[in-house]
C-alpha atoms as a PDB file:
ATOM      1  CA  UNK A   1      -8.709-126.811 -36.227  1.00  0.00           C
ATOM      2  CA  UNK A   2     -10.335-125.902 -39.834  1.00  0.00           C
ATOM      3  CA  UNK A   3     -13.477-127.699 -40.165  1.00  0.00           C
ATOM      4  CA  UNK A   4     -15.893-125.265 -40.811  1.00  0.00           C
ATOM      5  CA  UNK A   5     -18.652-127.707 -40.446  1.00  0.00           C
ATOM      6  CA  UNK A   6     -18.203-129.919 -43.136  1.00  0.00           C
ATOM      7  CA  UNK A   7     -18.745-132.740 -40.275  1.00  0.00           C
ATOM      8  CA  UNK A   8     -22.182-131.774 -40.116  1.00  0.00           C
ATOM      9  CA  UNK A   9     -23.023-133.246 -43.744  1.00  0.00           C
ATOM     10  CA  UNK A  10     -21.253-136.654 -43.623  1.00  0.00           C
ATOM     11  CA  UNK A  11     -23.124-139.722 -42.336  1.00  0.00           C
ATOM     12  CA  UNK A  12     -21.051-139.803 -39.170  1.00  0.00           C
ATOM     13  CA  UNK A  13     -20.771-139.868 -34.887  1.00  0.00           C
ATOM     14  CA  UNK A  14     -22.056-136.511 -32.684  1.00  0.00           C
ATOM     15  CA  UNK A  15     -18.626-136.920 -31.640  1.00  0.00           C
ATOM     16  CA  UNK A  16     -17.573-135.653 -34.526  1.00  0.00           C
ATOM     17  CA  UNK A  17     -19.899-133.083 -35.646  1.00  0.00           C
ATOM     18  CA  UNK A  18     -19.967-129.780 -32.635  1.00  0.00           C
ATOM     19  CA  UNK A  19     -23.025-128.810 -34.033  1.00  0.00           C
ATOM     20  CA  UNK A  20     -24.629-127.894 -30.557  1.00  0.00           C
ATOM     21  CA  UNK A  21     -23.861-125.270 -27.880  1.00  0.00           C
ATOM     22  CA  UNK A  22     -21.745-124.031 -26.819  1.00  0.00           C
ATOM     23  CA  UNK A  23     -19.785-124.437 -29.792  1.00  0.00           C
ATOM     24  CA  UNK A  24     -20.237-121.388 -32.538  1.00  0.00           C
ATOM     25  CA  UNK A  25     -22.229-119.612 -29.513  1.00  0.00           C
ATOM     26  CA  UNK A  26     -19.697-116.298 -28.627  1.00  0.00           C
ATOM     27  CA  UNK A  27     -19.235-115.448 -32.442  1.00  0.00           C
ATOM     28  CA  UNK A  28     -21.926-116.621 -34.958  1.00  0.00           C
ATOM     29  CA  UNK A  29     -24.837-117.220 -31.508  1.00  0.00           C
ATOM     30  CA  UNK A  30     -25.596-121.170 -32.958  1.00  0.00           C
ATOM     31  CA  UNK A  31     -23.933-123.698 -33.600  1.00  0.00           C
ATOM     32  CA  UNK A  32     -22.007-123.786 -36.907  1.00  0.00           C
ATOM     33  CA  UNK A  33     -20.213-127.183 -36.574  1.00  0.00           C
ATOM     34  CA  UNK A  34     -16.049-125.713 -36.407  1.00  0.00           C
ATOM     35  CA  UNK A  35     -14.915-127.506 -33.058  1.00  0.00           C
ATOM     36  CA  UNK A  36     -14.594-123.501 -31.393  1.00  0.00           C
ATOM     37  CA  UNK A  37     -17.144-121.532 -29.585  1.00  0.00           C
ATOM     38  CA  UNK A  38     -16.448-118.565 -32.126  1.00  0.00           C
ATOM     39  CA  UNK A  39     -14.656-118.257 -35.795  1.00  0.00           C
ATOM     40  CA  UNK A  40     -11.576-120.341 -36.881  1.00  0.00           C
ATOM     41  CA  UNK A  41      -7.909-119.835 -37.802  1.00  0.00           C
ATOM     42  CA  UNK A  42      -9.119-119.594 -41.073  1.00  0.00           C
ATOM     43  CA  UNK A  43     -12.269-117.131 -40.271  1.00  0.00           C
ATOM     44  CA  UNK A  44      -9.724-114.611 -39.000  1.00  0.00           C
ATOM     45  CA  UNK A  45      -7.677-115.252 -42.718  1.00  0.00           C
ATOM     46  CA  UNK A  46     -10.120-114.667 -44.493  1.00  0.00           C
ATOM     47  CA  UNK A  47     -11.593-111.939 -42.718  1.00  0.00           C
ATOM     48  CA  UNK A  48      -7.895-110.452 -42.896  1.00  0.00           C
ATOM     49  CA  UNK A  49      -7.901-110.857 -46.609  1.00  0.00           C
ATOM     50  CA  UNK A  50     -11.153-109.117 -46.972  1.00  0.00           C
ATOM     51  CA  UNK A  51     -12.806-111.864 -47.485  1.00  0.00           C
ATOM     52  CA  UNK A  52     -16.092-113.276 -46.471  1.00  0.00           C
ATOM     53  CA  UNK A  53     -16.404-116.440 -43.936  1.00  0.00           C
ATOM     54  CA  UNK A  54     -15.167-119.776 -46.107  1.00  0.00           C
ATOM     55  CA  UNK A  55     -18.109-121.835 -46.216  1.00  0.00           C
ATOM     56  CA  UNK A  56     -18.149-125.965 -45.786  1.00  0.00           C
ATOM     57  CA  UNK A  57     -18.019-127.493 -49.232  1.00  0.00           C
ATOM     58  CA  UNK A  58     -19.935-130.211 -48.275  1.00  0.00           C
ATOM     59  CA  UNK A  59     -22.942-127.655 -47.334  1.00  0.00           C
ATOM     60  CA  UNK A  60     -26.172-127.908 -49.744  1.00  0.00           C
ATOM     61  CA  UNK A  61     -26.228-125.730 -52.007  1.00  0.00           C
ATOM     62  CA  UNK A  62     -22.378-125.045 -51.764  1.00  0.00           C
ATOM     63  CA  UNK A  63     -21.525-126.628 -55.215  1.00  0.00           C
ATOM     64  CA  UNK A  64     -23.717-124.007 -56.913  1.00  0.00           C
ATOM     65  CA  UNK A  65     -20.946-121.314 -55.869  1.00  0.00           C
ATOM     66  CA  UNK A  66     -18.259-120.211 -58.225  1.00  0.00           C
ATOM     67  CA  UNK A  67     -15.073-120.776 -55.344  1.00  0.00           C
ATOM     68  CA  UNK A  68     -14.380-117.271 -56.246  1.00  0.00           C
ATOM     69  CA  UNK A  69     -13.659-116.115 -52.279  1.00  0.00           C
ATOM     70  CA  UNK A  70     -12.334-119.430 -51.326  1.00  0.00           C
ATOM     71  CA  UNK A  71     -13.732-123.043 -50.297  1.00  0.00           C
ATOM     72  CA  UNK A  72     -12.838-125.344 -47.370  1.00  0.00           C
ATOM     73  CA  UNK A  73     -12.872-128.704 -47.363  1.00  0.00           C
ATOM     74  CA  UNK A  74     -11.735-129.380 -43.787  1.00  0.00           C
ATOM     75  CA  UNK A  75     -12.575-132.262 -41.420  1.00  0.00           C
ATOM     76  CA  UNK A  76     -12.480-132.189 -38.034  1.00  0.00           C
ATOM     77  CA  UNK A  77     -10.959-135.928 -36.955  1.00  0.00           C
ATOM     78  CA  UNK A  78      -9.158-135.827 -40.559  1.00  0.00           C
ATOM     79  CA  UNK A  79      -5.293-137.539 -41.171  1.00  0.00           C
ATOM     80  CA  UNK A  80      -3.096-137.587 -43.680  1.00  0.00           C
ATOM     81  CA  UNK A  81      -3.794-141.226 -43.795  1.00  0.00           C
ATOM     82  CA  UNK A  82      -7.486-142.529 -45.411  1.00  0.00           C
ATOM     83  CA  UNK A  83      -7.715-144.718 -41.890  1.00  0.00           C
ATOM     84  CA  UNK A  84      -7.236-142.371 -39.717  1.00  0.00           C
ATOM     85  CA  UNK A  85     -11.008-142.595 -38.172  1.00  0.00           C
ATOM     86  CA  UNK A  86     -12.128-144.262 -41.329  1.00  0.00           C
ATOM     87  CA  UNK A  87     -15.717-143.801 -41.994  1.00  0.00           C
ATOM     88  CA  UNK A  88     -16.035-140.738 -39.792  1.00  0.00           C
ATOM     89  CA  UNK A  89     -14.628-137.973 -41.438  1.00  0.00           C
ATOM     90  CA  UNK A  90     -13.465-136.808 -44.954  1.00  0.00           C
ATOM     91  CA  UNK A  91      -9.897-137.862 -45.251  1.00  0.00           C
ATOM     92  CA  UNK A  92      -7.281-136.007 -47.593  1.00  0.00           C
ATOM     93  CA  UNK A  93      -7.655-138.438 -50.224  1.00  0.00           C
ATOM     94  CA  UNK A  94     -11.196-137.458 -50.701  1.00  0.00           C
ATOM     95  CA  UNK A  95     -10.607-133.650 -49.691  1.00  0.00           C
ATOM     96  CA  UNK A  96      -7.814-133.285 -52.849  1.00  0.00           C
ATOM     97  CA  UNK A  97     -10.317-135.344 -55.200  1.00  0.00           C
ATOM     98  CA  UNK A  98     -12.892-132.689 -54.031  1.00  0.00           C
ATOM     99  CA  UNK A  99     -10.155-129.981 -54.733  1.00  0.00           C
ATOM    100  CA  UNK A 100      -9.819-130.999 -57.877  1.00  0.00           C
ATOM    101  CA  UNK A 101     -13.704-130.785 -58.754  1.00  0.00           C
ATOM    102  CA  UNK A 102     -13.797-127.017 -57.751  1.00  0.00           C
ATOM    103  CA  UNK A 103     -10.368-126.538 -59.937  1.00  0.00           C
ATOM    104  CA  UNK A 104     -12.345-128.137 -63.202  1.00  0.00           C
ATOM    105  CA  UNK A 105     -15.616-126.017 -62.160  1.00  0.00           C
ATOM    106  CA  UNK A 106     -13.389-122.762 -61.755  1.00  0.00           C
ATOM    107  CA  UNK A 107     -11.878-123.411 -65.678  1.00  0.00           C
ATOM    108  CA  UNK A 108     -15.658-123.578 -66.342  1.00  0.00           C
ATOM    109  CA  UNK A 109     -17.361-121.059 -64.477  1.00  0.00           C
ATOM    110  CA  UNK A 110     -14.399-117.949 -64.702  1.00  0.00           C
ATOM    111  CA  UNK A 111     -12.026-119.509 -67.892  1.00  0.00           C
ATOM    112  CA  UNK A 112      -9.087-121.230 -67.389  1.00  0.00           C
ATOM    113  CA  UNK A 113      -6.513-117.933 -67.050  1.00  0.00           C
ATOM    114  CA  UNK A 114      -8.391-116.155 -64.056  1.00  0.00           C
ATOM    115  CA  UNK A 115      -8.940-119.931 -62.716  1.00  0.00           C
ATOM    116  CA  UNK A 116      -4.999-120.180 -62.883  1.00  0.00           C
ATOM    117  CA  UNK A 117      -4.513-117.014 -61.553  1.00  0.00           C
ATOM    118  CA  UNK A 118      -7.187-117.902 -58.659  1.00  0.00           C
ATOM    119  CA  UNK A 119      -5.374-121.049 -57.477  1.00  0.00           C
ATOM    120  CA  UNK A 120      -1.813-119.040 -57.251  1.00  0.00           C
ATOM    121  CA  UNK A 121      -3.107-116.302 -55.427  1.00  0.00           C
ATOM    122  CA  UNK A 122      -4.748-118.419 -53.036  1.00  0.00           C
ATOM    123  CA  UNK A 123      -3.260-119.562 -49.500  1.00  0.00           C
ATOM    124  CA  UNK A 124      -3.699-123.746 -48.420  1.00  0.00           C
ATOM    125  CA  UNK A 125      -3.795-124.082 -45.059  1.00  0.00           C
ATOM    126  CA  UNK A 126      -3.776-127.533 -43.580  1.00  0.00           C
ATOM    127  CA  UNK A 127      -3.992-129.175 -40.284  1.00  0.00           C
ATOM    128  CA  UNK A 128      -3.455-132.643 -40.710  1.00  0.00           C
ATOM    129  CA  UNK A 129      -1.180-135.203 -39.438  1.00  0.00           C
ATOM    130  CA  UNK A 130      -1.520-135.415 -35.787  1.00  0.00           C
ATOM    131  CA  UNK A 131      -4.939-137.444 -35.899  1.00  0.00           C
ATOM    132  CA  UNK A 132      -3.152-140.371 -37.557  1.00  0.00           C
ATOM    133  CA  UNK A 133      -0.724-140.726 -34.707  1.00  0.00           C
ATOM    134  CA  UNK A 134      -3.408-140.423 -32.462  1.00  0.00           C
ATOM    135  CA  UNK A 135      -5.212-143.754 -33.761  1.00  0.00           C
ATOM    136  CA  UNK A 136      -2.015-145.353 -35.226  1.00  0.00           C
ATOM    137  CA  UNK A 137      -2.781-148.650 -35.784  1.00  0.00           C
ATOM    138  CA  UNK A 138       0.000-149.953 -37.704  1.00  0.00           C
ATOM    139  CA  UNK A 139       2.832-152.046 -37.217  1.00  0.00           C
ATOM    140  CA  UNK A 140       4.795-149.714 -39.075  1.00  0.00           C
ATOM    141  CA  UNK A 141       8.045-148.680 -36.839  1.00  0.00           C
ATOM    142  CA  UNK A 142       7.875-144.905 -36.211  1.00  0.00           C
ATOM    143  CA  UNK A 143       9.755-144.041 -39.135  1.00  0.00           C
ATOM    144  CA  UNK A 144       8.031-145.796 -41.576  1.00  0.00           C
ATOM    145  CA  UNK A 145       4.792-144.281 -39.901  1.00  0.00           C
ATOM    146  CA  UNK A 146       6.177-140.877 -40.506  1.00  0.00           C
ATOM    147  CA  UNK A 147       7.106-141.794 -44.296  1.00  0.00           C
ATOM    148  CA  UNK A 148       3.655-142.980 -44.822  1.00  0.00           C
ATOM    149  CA  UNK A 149       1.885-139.657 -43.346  1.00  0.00           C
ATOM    150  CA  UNK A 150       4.128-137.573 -45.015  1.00  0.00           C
ATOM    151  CA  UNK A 151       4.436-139.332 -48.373  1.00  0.00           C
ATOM    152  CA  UNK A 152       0.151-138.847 -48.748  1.00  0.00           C
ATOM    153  CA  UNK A 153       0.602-135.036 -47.471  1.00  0.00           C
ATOM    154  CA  UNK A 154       2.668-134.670 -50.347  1.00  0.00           C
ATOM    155  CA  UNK A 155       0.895-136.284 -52.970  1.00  0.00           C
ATOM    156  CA  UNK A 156      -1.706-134.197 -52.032  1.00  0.00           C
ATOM    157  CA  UNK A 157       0.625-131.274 -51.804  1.00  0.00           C
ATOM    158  CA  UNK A 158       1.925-132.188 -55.315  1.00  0.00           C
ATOM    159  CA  UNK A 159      -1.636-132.055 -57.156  1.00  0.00           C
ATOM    160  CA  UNK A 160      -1.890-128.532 -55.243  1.00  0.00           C
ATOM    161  CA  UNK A 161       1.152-127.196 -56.699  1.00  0.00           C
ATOM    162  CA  UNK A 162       0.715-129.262 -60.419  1.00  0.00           C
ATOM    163  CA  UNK A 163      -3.229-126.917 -60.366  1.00  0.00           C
ATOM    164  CA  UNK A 164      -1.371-123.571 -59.402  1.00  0.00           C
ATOM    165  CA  UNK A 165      -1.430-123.741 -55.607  1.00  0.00           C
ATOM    166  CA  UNK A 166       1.855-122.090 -54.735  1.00  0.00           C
ATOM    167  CA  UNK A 167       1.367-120.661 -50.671  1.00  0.00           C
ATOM    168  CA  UNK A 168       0.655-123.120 -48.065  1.00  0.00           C
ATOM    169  CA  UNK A 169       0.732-122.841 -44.634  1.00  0.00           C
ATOM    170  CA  UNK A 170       0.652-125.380 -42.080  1.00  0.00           C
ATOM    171  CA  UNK A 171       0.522-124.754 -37.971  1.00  0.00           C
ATOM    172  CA  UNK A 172       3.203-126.101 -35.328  1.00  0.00           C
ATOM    173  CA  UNK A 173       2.653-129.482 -34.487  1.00  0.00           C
ATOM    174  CA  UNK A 174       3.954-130.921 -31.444  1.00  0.00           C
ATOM    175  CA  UNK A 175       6.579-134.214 -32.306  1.00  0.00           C
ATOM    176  CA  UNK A 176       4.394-137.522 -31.543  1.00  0.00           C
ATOM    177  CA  UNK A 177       7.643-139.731 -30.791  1.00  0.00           C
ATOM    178  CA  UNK A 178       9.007-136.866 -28.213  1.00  0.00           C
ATOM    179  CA  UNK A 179       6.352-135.447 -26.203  1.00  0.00           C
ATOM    180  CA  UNK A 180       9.311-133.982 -23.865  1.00  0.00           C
ATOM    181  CA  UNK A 181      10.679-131.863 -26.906  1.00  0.00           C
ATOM    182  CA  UNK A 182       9.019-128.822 -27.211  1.00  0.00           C
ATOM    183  CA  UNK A 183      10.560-125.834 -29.329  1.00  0.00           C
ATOM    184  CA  UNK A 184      11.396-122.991 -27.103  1.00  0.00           C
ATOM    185  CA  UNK A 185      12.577-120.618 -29.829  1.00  0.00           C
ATOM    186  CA  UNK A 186      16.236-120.784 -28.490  1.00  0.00           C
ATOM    187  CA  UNK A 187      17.118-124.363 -29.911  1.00  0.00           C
END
């Protein structure tokens, strides 16, 4: 749902890199490598902040930016969960270690109290969770599963927070153990 393209510059399957038509074709007219024919979730929040299109981190050239606007480290195929599609994508592990690269290079590159001030002001958005019960592969009982996914979204949530991060957002996810259960707003 967020990968700008970062797919594109990781050693990895065509199935996980849309970096052919007709994806990016109705808004950007090639292919940009987000899994949409057109902008993102997170092209329209920027673009509603006034701000310009997030660009991959992982694109060359990317790490010579000062962050200033924003930076997304998104992968498509991503979990909470380092094997969810090991070896494909980026998982959150590496995503937060990356995180914490552009924090350091924001202290360097704009001083450490408009870095601070930055981070706070800025919004996290993640989409992550549902790929690791799509390729659970665990002997875990469904509980446990659920501890494990959400005890790495928070670790990465915490070292978020512990840099300044203080508004995240996070879209509905169906429940994985009760496909039947859907919200319907009157519940």
């Amino acid at each position: 749902m967020f990968d700008p393209g970062n797919n594109n510059y990781i050693n990895t399957t065509i199935d996980y890199q849309p970096n052919f038509i007709p994806y990016g074709e109705t808004f950007f007219k090639y292919p940009t490598g987000r899994f949409s024919d057109g902008r993102l979730i997170t092209d329209f929040i920027a673009g509603f902040a006034g701000l310009p299109i997030i660009q991959p981190y992982l694109k060359p050239g990317a790490g010579n930016h000062k962050f200033t606007d924003g930076v997304n480290f998104a992968s498509g195929g991503a979990g909470a969960l380092v094997e969810s599609h090991q070896g494909f994508v980026v998982d959150l592990e590496t995503q937060i270690k990356y995180f914490i690269r552009v924090e350091k290079s924001l202290r360097q590159k704009v001083g450490v109290a408009e870095a601070k001030k930055l981070l706070s002001r800025a919004v996290y958005m993640f989409s992550v969770g549902g790929n690791d019960y799509l390729t659970k592969n665990s002997s875990a009982s469904e509980e446990e599963f659920a501890s494990m996914v959400l005890g790495n979204l928070t670790i990465a949530l915490k070292e978020i927070y512990k840099k300044g991060g203080r508004k995240f957002g996070f879209p509905n996810m169906i429940s994985m153990f009760s496909p039947n259960r859907f919200y319907r707003g009157s519940d």
